[in-house]
C-alpha atoms as a PDB file:
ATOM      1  CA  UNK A   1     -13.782  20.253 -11.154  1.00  0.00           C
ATOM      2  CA  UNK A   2     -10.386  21.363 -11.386  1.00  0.00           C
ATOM      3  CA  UNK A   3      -9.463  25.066 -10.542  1.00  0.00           C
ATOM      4  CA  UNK A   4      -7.878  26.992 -13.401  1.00  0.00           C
ATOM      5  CA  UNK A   5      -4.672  28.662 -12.288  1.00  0.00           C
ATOM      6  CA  UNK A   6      -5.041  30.793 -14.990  1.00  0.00           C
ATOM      7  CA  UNK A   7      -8.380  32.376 -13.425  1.00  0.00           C
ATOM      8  CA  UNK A   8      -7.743  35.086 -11.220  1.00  0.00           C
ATOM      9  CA  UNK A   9      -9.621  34.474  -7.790  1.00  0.00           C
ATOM     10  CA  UNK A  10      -9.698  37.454  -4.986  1.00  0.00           C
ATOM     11  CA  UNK A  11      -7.267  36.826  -2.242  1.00  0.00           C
ATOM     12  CA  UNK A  12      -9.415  34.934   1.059  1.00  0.00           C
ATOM     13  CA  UNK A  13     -12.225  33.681  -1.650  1.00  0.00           C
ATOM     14  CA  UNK A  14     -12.548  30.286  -1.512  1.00  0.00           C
ATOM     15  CA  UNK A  15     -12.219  27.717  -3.998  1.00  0.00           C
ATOM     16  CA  UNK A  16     -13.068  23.807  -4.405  1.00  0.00           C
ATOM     17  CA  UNK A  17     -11.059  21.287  -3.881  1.00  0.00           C
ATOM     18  CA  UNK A  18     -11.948  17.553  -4.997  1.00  0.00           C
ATOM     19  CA  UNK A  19      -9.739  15.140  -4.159  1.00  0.00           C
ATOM     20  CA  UNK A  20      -9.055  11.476  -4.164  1.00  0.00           C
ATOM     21  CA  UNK A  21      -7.897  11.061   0.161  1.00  0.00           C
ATOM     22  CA  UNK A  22      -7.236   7.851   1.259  1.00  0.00           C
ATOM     23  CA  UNK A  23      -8.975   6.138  -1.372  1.00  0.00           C
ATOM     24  CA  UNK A  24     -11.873   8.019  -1.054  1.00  0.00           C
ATOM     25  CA  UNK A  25     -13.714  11.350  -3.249  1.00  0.00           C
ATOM     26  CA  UNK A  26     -13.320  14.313  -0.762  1.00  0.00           C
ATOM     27  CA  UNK A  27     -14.673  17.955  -1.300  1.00  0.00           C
ATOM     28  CA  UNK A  28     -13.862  20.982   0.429  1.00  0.00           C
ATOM     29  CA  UNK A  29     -14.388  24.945  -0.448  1.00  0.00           C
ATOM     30  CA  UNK A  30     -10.884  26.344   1.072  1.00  0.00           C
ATOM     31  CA  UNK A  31      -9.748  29.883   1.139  1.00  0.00           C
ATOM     32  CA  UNK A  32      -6.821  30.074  -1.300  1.00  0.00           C
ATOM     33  CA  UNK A  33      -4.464  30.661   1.457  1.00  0.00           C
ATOM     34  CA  UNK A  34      -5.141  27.338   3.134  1.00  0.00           C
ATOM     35  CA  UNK A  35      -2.152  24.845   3.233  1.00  0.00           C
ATOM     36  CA  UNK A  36      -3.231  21.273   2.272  1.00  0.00           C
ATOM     37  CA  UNK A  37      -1.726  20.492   6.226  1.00  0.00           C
ATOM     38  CA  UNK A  38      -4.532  22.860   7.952  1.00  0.00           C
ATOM     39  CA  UNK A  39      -7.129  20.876   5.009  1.00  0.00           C
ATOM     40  CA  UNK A  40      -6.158  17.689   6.233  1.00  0.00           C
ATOM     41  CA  UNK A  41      -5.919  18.369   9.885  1.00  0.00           C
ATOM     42  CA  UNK A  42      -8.951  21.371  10.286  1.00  0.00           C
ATOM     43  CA  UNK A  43     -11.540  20.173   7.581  1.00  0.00           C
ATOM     44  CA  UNK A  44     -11.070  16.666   7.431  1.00  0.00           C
ATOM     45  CA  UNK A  45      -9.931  15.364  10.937  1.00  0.00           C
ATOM     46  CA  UNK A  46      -6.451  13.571  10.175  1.00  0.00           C
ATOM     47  CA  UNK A  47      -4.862  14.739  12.607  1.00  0.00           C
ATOM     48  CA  UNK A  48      -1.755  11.990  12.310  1.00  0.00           C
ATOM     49  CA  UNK A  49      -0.228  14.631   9.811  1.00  0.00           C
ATOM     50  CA  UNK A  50       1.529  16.761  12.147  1.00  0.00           C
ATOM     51  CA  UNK A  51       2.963  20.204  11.661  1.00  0.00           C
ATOM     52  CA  UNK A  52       6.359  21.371  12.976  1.00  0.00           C
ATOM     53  CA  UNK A  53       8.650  23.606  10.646  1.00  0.00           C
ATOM     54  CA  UNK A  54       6.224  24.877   8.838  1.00  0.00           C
ATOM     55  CA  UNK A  55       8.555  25.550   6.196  1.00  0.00           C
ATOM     56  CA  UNK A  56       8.781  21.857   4.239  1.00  0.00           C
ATOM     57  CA  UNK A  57      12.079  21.024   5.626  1.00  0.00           C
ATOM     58  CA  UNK A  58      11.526  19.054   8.959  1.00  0.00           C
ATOM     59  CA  UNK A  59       9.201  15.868   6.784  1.00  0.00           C
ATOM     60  CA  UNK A  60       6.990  15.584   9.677  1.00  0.00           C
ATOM     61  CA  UNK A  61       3.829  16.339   7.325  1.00  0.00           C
ATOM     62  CA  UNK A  62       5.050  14.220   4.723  1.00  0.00           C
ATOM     63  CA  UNK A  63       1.708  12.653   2.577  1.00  0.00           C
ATOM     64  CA  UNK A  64       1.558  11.178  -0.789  1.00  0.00           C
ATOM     65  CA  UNK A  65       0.478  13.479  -3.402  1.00  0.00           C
ATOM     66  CA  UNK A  66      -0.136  11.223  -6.809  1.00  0.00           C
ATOM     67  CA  UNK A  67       2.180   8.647  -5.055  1.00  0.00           C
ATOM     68  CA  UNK A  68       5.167  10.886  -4.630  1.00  0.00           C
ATOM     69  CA  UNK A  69       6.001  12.369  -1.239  1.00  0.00           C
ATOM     70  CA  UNK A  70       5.205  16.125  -0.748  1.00  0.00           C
ATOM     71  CA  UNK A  71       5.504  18.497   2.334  1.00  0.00           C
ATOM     72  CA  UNK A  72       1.972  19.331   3.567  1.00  0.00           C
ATOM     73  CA  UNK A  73       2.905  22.073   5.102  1.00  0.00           C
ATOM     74  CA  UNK A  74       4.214  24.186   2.218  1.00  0.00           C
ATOM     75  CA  UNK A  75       1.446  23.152  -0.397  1.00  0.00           C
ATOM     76  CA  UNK A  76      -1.803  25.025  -0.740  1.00  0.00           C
ATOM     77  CA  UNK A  77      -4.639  23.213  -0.779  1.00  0.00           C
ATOM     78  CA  UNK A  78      -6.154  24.093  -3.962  1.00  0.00           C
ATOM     79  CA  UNK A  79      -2.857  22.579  -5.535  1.00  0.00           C
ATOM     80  CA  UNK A  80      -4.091  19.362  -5.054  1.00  0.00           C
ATOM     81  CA  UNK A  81      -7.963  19.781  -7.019  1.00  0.00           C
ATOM     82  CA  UNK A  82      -8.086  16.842  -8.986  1.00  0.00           C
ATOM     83  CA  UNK A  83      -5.150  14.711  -7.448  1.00  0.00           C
ATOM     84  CA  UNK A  84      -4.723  11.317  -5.075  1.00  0.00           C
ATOM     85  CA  UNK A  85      -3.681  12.248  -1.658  1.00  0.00           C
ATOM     86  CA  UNK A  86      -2.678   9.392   0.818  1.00  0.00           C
ATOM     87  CA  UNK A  87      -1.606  10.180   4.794  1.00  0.00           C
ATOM     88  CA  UNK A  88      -0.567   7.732   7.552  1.00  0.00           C
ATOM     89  CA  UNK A  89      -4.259   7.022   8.053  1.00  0.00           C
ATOM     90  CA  UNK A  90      -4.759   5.823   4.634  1.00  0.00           C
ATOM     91  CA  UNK A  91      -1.997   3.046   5.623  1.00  0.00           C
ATOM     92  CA  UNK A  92      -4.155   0.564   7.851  1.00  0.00           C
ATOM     93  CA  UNK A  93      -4.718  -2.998   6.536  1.00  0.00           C
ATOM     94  CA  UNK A  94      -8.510  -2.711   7.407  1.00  0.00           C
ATOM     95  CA  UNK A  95      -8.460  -2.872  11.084  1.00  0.00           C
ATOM     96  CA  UNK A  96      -5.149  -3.766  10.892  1.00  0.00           C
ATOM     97  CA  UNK A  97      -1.789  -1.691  10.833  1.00  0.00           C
ATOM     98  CA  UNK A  98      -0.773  -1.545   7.450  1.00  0.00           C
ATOM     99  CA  UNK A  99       2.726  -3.947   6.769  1.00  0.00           C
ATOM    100  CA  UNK A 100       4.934  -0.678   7.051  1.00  0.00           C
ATOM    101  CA  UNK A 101       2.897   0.508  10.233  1.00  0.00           C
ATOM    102  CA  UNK A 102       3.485  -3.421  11.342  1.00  0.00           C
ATOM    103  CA  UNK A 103       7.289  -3.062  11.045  1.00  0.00           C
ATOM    104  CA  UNK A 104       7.944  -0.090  12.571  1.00  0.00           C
ATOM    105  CA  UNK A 105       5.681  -1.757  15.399  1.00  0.00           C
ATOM    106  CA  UNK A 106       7.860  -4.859  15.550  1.00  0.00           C
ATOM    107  CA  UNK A 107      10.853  -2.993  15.274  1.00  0.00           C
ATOM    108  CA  UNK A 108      10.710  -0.503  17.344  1.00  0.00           C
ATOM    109  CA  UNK A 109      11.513   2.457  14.866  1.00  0.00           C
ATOM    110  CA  UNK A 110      10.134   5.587  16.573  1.00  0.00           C
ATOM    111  CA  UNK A 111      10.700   7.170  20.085  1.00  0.00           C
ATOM    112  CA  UNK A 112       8.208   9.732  20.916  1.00  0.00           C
ATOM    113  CA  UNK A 113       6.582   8.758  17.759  1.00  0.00           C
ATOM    114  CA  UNK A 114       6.388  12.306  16.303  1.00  0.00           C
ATOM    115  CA  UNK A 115       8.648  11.916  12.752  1.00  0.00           C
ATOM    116  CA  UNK A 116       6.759   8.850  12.291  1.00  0.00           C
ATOM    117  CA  UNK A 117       4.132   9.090  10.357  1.00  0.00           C
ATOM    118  CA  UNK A 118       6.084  11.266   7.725  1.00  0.00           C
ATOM    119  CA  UNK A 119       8.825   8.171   8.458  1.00  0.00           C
ATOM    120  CA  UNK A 120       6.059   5.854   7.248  1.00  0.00           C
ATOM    121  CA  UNK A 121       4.849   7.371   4.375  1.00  0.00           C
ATOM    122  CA  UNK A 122       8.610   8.453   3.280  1.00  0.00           C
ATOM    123  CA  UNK A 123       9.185   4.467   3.516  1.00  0.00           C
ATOM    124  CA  UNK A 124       5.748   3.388   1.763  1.00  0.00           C
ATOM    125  CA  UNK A 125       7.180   5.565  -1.071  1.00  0.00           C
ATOM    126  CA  UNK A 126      10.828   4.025  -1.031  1.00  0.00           C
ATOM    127  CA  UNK A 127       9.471   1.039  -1.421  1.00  0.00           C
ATOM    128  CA  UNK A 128       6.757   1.124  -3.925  1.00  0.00           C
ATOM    129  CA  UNK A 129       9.665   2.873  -6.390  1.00  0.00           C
ATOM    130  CA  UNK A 130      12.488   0.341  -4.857  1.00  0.00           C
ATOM    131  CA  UNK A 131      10.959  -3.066  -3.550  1.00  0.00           C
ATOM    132  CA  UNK A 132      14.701  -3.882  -2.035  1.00  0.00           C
ATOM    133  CA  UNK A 133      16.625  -0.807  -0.899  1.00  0.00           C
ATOM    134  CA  UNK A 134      19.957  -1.154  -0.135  1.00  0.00           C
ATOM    135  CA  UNK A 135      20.975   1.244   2.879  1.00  0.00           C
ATOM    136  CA  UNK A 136      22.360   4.207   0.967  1.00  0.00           C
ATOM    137  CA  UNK A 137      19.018   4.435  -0.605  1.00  0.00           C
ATOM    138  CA  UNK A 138      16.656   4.205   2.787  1.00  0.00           C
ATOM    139  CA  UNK A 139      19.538   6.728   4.139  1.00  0.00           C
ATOM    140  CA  UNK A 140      18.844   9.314   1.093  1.00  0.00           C
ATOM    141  CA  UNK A 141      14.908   8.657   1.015  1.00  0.00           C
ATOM    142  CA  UNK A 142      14.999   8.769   5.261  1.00  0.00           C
ATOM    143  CA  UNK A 143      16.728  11.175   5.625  1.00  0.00           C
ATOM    144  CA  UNK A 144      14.174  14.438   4.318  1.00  0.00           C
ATOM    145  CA  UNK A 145      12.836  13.391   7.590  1.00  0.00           C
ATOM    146  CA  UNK A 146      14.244  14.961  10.708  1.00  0.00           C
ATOM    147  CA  UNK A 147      14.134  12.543  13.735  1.00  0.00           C
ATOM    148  CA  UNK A 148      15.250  14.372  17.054  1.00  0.00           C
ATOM    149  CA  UNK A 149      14.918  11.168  19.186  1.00  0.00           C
ATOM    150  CA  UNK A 150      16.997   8.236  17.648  1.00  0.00           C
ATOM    151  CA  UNK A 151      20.384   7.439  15.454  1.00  0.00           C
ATOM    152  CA  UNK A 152      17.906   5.974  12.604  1.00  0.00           C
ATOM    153  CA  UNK A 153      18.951   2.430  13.370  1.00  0.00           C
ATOM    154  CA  UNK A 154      15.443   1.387  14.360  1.00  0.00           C
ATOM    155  CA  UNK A 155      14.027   3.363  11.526  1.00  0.00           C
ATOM    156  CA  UNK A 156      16.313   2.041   9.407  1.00  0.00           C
ATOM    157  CA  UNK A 157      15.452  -1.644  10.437  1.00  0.00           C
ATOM    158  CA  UNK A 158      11.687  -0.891  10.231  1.00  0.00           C
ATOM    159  CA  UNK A 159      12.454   0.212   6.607  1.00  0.00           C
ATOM    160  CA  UNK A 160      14.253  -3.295   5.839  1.00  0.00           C
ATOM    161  CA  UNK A 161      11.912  -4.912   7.831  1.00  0.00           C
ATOM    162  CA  UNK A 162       8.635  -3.414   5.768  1.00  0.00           C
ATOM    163  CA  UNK A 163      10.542  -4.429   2.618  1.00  0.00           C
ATOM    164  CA  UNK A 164      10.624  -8.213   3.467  1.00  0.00           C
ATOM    165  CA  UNK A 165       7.439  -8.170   4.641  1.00  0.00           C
ATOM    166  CA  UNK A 166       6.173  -6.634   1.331  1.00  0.00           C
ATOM    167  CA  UNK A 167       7.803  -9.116  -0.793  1.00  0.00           C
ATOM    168  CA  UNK A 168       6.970 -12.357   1.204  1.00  0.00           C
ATOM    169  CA  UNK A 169       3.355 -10.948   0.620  1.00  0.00           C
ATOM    170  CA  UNK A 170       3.967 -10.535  -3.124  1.00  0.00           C
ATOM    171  CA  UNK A 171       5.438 -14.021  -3.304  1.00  0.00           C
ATOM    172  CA  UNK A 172       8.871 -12.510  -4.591  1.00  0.00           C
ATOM    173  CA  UNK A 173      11.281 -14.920  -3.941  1.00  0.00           C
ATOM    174  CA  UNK A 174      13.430 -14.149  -0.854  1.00  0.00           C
ATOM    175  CA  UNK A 175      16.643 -15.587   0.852  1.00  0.00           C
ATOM    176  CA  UNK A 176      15.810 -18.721   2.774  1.00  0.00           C
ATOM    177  CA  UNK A 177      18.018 -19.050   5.856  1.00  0.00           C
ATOM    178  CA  UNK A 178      18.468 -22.672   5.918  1.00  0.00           C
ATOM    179  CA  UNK A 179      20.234 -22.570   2.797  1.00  0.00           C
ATOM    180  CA  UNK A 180      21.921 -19.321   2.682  1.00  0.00           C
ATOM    181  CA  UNK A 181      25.721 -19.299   1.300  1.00  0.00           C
ATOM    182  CA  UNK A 182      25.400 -22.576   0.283  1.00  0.00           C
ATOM    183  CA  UNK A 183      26.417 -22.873  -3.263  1.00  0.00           C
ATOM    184  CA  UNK A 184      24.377 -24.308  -5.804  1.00  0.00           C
ATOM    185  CA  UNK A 185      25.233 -28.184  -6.647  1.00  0.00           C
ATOM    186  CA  UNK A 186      25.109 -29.752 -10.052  1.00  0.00           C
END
């Protein structure tokens, strides 16, 4: 049930929330002042979205909202009745790390490892709208993300990384090394 914005609703009364998270119908009655960052964290244990700024400016609680990266942290909760939420849990393979999870692994694209869940889900983003950023575009997308730890040059490598990975999976068809800058022969 979606909530009418329209409606008035006393301030501190709660209202439902129904939600698609990580693939999966979730229900919670929230006061209306609750941020969707205290939902996820408080009432539904995902605690790999992480708070900082508080103010939507730092990316640290960056999730999916309807596929589009949001700020957790400056949305309420009832905002999101009726919508598809995804966080860096909702990225594993199964058991396994998810292919963007993989390459920041394998690349080495986090420090203390705070920024990088929102790094993760800022990338998973990138590269379902772009399959094959350039780097001016992972800089721009990145870069709503504020890593105190590293130059990006890891991060930026996971990004690249992810995006081969993705399209070896897909079957795109990708640079082979053997025969790279050799000119097609008649």
């Amino acid at each position: 049930m979606s909530h009418d914005p329209d409606d008035e609703v006393p301030a501190g009364a709660a209202v439902p929330v129904d939600m698609i998270l990580n693939g999966a119908r979730r229900h919670a009655d929230v006061p209306t002042n609750t941020m969707l960052l205290s939902l996820l964290r408080n009432e539904f244990g995902l605690t790999g979205v992480r708070g900082s700024c508080e103010r939507g400016v730092c990316g640290v609680c960056t999730v999916l909202l309807d596929g589009k990266p949001v700020a957790s942290c400056s949305l309420f909760a009832f905002d999101v009745d009726g919508a598809t939420v995804e966080t860096i849990e909702g990225q594993r393979d199964g058991d396994a790390l998810g292919p963007v999870q993989q390459a920041f692994a394998e690349c080495g694209g986090f420090q203390c490892g705070y920024c990088t869940p929102g790094m993760i889900i800022l990338t998973t983003a990138l590269l379902r709208s772009e399959a094959k950023p350039n780097r001016d575009e992972i800089r721009r997308w990145i870069g709503s993300n504020i890593c105190r730890c590293t130059g990006y040059e890891m991060i930026m490598e996971s990004v690249e990384r992810a995006a081969e990975t993705l399209a070896a999976e897909s079957g795109e068809p990708g640079e082979d090394p053997d025969t790279e800058g050799e000119e097609e022969r008649s």
